[in-house]
PDB file of N, CA and C in Angstrom:
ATOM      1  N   UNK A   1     -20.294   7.086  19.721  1.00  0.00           N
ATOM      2  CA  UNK A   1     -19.640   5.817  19.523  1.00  0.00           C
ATOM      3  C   UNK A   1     -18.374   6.039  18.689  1.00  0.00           C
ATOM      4  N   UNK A   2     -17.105   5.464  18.719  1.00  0.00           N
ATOM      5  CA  UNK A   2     -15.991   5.643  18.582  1.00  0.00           C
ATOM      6  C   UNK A   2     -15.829   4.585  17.717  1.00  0.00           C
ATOM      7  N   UNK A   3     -15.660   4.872  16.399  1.00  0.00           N
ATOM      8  CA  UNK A   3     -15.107   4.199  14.979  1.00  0.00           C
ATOM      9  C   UNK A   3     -14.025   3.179  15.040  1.00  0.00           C
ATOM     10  N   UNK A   4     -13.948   1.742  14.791  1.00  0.00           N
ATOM     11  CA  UNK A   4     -12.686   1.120  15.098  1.00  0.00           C
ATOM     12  C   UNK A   4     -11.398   1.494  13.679  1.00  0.00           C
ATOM     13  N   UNK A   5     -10.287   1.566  13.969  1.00  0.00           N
ATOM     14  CA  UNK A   5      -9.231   1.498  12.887  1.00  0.00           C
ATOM     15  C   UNK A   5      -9.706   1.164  11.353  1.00  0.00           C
ATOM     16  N   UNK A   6     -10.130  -0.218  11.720  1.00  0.00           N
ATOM     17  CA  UNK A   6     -10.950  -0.809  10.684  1.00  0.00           C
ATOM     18  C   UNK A   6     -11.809  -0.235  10.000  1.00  0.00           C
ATOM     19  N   UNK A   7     -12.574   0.157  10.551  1.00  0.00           N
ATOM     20  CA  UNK A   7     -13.841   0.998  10.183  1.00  0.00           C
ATOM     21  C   UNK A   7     -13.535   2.150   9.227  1.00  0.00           C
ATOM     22  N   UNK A   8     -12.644   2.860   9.950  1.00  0.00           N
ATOM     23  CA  UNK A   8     -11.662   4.187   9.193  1.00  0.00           C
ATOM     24  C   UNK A   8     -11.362   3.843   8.167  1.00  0.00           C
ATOM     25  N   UNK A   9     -10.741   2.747   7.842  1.00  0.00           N
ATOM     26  CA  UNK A   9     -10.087   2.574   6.910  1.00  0.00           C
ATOM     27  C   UNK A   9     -10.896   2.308   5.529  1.00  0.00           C
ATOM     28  N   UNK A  10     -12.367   1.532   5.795  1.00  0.00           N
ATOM     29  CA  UNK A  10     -13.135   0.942   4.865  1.00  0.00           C
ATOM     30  C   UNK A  10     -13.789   2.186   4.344  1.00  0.00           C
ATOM     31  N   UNK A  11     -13.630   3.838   5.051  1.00  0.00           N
ATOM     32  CA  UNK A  11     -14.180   4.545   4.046  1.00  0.00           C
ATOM     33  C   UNK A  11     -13.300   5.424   3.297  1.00  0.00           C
ATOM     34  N   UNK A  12     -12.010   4.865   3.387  1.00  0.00           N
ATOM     35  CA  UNK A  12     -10.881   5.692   2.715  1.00  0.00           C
ATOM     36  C   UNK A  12     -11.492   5.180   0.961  1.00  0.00           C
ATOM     37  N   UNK A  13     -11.570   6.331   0.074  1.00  0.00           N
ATOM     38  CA  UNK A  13     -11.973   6.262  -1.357  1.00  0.00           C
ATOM     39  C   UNK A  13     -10.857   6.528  -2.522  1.00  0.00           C
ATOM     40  N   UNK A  14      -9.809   6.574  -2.250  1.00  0.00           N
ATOM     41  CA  UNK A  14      -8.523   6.868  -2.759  1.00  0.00           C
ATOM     42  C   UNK A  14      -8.110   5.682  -2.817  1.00  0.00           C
ATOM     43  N   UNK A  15      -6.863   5.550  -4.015  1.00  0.00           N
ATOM     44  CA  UNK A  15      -5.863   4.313  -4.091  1.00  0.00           C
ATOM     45  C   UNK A  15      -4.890   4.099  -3.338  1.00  0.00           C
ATOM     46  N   UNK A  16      -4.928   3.025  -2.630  1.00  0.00           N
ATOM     47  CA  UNK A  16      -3.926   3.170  -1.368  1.00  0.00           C
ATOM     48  C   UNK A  16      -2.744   1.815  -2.278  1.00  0.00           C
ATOM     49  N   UNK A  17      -1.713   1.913  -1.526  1.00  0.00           N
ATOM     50  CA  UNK A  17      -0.711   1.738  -1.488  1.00  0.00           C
ATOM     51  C   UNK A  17       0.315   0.717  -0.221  1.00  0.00           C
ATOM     52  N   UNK A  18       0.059  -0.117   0.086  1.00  0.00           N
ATOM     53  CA  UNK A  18       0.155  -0.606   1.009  1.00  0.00           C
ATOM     54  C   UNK A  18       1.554  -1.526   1.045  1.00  0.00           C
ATOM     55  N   UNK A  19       2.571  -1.112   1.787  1.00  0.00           N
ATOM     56  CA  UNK A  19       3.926  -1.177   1.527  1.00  0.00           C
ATOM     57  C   UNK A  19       5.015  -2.165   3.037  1.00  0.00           C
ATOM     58  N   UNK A  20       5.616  -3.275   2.517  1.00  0.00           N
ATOM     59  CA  UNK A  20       5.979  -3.850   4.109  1.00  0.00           C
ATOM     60  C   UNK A  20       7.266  -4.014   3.840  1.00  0.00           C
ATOM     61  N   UNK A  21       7.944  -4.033   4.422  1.00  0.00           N
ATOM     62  CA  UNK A  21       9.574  -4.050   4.828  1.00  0.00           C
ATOM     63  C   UNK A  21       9.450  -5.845   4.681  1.00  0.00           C
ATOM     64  N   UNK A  22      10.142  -6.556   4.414  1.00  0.00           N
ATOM     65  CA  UNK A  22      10.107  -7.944   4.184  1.00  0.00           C
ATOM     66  C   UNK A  22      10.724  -8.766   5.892  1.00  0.00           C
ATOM     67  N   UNK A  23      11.966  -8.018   6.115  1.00  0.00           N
ATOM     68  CA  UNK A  23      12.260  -8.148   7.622  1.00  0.00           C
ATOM     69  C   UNK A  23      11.656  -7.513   8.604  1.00  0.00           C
ATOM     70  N   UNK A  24      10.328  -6.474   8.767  1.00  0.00           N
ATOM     71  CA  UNK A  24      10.113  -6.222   9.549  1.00  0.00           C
ATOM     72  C   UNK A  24       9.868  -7.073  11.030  1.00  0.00           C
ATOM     73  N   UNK A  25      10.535  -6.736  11.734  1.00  0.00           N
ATOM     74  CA  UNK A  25      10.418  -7.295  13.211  1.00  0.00           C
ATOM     75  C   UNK A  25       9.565  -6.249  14.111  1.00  0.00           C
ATOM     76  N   UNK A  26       8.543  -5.559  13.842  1.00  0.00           N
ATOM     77  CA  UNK A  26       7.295  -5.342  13.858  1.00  0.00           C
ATOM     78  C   UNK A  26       5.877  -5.685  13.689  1.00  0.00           C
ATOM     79  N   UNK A  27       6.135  -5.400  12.198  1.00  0.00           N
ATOM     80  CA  UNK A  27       5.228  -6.281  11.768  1.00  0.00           C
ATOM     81  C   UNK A  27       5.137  -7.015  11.059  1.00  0.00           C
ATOM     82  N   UNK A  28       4.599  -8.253  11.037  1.00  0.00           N
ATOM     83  CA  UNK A  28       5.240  -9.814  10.159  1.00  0.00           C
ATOM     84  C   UNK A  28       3.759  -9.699   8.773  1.00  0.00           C
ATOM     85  N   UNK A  29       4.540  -9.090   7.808  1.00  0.00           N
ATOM     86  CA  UNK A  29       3.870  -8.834   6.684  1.00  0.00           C
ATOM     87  C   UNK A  29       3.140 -10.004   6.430  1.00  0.00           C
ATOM     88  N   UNK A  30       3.519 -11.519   6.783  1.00  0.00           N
ATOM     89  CA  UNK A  30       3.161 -12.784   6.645  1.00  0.00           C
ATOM     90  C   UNK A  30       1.576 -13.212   7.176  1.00  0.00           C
ATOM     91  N   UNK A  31       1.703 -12.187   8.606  1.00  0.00           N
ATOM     92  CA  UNK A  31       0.472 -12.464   9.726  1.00  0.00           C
ATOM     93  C   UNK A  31      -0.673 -11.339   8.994  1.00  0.00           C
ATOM     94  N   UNK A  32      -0.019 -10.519   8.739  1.00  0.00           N
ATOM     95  CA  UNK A  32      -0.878  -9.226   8.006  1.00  0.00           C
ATOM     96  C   UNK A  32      -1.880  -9.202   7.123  1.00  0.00           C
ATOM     97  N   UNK A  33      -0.522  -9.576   5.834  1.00  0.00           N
ATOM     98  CA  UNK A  33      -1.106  -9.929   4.662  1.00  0.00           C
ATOM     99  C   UNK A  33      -2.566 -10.276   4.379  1.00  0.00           C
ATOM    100  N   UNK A  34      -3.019 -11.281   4.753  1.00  0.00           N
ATOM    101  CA  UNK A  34      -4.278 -11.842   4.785  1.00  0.00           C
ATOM    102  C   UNK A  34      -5.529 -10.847   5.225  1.00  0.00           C
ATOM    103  N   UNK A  35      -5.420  -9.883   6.115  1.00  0.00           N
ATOM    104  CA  UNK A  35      -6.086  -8.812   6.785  1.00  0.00           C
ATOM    105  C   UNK A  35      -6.310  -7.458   5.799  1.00  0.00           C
ATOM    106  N   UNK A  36      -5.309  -7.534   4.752  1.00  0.00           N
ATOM    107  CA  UNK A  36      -4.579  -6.611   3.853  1.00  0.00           C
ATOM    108  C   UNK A  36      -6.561  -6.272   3.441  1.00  0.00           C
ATOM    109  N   UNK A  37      -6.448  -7.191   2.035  1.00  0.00           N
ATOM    110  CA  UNK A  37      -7.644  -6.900   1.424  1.00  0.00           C
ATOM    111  C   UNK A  37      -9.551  -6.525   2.049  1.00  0.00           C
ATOM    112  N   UNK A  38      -9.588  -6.911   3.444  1.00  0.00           N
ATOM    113  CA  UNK A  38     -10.450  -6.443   4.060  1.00  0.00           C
ATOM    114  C   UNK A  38     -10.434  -4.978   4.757  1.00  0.00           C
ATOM    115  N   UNK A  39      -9.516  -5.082   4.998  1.00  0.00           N
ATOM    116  CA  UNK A  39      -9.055  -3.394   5.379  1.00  0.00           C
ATOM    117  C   UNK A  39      -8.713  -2.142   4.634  1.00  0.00           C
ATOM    118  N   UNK A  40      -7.785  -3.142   3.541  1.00  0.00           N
ATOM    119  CA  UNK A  40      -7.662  -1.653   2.367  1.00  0.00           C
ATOM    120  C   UNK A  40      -8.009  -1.975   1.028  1.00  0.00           C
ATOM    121  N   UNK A  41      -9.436  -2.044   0.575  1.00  0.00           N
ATOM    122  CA  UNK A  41     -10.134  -2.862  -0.447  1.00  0.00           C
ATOM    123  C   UNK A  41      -9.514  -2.378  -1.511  1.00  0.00           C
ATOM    124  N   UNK A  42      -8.773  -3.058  -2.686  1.00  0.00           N
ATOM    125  CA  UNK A  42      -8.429  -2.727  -3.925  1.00  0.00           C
ATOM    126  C   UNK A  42      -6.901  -1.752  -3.707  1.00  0.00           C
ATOM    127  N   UNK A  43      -6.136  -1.850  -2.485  1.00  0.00           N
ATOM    128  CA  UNK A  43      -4.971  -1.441  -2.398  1.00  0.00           C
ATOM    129  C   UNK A  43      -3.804  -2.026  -3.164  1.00  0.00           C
ATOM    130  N   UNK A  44      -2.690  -1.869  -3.436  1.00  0.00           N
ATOM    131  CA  UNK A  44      -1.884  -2.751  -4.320  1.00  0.00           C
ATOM    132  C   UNK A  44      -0.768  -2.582  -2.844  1.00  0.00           C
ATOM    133  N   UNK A  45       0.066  -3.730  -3.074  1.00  0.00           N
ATOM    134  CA  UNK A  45       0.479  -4.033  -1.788  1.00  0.00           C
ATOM    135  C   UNK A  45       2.083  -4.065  -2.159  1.00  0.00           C
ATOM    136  N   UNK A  46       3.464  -3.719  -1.779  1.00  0.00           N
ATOM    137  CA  UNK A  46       4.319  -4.113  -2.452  1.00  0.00           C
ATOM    138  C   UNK A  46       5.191  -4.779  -0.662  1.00  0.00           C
ATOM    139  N   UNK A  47       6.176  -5.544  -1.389  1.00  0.00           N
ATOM    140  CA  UNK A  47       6.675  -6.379   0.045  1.00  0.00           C
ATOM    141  C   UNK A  47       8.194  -5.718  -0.760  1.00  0.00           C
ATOM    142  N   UNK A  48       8.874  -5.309  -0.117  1.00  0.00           N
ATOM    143  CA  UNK A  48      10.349  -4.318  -0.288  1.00  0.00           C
ATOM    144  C   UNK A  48      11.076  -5.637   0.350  1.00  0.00           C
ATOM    145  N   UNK A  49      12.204  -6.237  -0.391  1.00  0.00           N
ATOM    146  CA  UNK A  49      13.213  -6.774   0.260  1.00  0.00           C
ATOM    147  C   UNK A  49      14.139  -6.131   0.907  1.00  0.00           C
ATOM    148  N   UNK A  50      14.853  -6.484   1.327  1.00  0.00           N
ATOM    149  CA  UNK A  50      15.887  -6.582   2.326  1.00  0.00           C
ATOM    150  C   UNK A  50      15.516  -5.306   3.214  1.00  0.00           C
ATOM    151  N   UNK A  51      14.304  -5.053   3.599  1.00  0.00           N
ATOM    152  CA  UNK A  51      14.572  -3.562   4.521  1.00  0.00           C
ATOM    153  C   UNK A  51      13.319  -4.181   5.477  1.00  0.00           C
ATOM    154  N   UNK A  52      13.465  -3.480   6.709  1.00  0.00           N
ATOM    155  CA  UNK A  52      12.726  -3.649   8.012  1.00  0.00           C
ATOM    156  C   UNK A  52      10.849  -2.993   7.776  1.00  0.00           C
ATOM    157  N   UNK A  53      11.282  -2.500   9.144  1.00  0.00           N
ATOM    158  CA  UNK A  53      10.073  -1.260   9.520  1.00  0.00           C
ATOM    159  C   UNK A  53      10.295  -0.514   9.129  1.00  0.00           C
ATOM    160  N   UNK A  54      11.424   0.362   8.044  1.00  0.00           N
ATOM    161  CA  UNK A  54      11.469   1.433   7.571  1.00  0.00           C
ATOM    162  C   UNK A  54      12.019   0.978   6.111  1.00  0.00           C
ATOM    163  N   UNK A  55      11.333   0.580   5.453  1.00  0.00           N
ATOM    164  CA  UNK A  55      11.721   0.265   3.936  1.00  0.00           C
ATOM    165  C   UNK A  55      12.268   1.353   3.307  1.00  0.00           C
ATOM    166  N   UNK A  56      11.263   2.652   3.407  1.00  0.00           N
ATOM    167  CA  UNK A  56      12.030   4.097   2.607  1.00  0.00           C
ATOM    168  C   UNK A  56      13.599   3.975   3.088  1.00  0.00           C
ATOM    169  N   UNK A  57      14.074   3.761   4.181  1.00  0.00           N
ATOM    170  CA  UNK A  57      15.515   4.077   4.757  1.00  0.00           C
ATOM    171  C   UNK A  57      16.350   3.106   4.496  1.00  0.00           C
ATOM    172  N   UNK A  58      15.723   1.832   4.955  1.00  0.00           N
ATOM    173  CA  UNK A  58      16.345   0.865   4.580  1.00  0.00           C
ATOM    174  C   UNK A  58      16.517  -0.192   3.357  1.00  0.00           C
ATOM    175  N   UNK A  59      15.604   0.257   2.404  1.00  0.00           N
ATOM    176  CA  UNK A  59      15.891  -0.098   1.105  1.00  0.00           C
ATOM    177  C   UNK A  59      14.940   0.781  -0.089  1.00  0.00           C
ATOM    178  N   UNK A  60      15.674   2.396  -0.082  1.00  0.00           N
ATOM    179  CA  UNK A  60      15.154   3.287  -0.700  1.00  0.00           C
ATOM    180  C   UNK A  60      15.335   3.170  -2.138  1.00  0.00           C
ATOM    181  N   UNK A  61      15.880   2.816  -3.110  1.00  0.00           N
ATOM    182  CA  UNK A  61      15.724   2.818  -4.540  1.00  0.00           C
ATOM    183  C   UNK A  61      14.744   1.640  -4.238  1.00  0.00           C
ATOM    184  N   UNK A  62      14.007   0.819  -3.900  1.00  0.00           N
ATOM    185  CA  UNK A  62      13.450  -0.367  -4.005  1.00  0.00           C
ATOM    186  C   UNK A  62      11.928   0.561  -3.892  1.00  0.00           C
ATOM    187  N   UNK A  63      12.007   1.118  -2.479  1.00  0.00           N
ATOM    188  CA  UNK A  63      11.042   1.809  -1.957  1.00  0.00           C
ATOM    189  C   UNK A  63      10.500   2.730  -3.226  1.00  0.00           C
ATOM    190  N   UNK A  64      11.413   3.576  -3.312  1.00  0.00           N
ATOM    191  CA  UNK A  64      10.622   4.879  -3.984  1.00  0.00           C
ATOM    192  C   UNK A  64      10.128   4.586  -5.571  1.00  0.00           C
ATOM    193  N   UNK A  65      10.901   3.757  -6.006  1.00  0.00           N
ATOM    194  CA  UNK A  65      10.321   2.928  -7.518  1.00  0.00           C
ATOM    195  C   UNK A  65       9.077   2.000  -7.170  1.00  0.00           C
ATOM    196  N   UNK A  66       8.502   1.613  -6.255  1.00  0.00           N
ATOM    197  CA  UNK A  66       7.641   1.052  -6.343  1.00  0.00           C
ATOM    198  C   UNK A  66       6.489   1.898  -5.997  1.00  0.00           C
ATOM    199  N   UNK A  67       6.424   2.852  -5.253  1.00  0.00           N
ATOM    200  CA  UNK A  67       5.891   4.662  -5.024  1.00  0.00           C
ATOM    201  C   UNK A  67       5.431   4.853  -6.203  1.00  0.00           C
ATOM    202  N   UNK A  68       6.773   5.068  -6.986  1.00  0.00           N
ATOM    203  CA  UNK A  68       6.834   6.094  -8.162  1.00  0.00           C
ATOM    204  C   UNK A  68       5.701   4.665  -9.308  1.00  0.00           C
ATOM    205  N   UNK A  69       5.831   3.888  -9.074  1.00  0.00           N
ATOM    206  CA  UNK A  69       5.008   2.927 -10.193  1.00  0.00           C
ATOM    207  C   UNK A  69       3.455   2.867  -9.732  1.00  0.00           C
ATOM    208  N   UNK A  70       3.392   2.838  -8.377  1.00  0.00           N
ATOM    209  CA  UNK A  70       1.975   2.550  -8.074  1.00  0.00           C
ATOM    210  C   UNK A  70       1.449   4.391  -8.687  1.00  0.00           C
ATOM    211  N   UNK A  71       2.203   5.662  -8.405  1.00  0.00           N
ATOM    212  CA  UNK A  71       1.804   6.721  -8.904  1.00  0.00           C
ATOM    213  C   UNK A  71       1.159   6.594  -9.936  1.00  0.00           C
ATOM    214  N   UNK A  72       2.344   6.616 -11.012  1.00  0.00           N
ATOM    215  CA  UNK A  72       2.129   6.199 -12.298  1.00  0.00           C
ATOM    216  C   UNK A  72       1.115   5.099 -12.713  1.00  0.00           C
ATOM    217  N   UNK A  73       0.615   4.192 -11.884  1.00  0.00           N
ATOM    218  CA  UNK A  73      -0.229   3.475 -12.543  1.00  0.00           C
ATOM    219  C   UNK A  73      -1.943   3.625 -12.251  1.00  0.00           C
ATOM    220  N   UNK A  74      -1.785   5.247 -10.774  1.00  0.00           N
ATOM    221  CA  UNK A  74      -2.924   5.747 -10.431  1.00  0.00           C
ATOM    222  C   UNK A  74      -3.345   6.377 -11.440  1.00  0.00           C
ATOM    223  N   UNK A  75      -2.007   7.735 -11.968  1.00  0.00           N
ATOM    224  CA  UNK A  75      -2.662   8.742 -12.640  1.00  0.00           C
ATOM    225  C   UNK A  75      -2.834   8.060 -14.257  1.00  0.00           C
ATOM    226  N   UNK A  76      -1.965   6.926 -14.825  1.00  0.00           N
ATOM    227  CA  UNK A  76      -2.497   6.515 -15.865  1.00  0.00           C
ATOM    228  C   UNK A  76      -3.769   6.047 -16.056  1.00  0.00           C
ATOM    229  N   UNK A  77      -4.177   5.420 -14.977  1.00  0.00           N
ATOM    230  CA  UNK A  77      -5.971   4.879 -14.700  1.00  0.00           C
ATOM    231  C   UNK A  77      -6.786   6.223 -15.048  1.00  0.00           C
ATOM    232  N   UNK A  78      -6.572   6.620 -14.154  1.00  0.00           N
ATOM    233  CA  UNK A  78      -7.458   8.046 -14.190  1.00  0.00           C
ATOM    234  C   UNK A  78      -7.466   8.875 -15.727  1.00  0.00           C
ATOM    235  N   UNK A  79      -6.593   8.793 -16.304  1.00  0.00           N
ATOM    236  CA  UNK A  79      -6.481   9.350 -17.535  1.00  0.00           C
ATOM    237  C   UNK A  79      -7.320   8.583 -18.594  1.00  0.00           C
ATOM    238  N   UNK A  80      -7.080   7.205 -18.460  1.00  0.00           N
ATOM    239  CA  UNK A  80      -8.088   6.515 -19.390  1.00  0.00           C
ATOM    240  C   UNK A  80      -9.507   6.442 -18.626  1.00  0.00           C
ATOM    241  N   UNK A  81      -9.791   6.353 -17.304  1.00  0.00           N
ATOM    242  CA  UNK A  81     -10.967   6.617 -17.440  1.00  0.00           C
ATOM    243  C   UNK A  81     -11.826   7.742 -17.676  1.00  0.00           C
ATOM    244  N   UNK A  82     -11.416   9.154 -17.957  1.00  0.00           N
ATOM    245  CA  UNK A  82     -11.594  10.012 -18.382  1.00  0.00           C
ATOM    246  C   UNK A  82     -11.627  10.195 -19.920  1.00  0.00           C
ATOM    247  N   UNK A  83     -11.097   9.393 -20.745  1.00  0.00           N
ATOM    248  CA  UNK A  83     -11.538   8.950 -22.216  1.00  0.00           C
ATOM    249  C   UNK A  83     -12.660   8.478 -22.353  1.00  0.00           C
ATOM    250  N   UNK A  84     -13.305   7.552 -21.239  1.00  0.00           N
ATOM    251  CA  UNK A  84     -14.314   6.920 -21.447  1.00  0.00           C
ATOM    252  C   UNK A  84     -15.522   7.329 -21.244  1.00  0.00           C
ATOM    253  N   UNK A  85     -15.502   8.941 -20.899  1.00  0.00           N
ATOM    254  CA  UNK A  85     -16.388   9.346 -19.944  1.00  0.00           C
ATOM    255  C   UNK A  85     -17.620   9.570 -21.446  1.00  0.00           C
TER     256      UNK A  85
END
């Protein structure tokens, strides 16, 4: 039996990152959104202005600072929960 998308996704155990171009004319972050939290449980989601289907290209300082923050706010987690251990 063949796993749906969905399915895949609910056993990903890592912090995901879940990132939409605000103009995408792909995919309408609007219709999405809502689907977001069942699919990628506890993901942090960022909506990039002014860039499409390719946010990195089309609005890269926006893009990669919000990368670079969700990073930073993985490996800071991880550091304090390792104090607590």
């Amino acid at each position: 039996m063949k796993a749906s998308i969905e399915q895949v996704y609910q056993t990903v155990t890592v912090p995901q990152h879940v990132v939409f171009g605000d103009s995408d004319g792909m995919v309408r972050f609007d219709q999405v959104m809502p689907k977001v939290p069942n699919l990628f449980h506890g993901a942090d989601v960022s909506i990039i202005p002014i860039a499409g289907h390719e946010p990195a290209f089309d609005n890269p300082n926006n893009y990669f600072s919000n990368v670079v923050n969700f990073i930073d706010k993985v490996i800071f987690e991880d550091e304090n929960q390792g104090e607590n251990l």
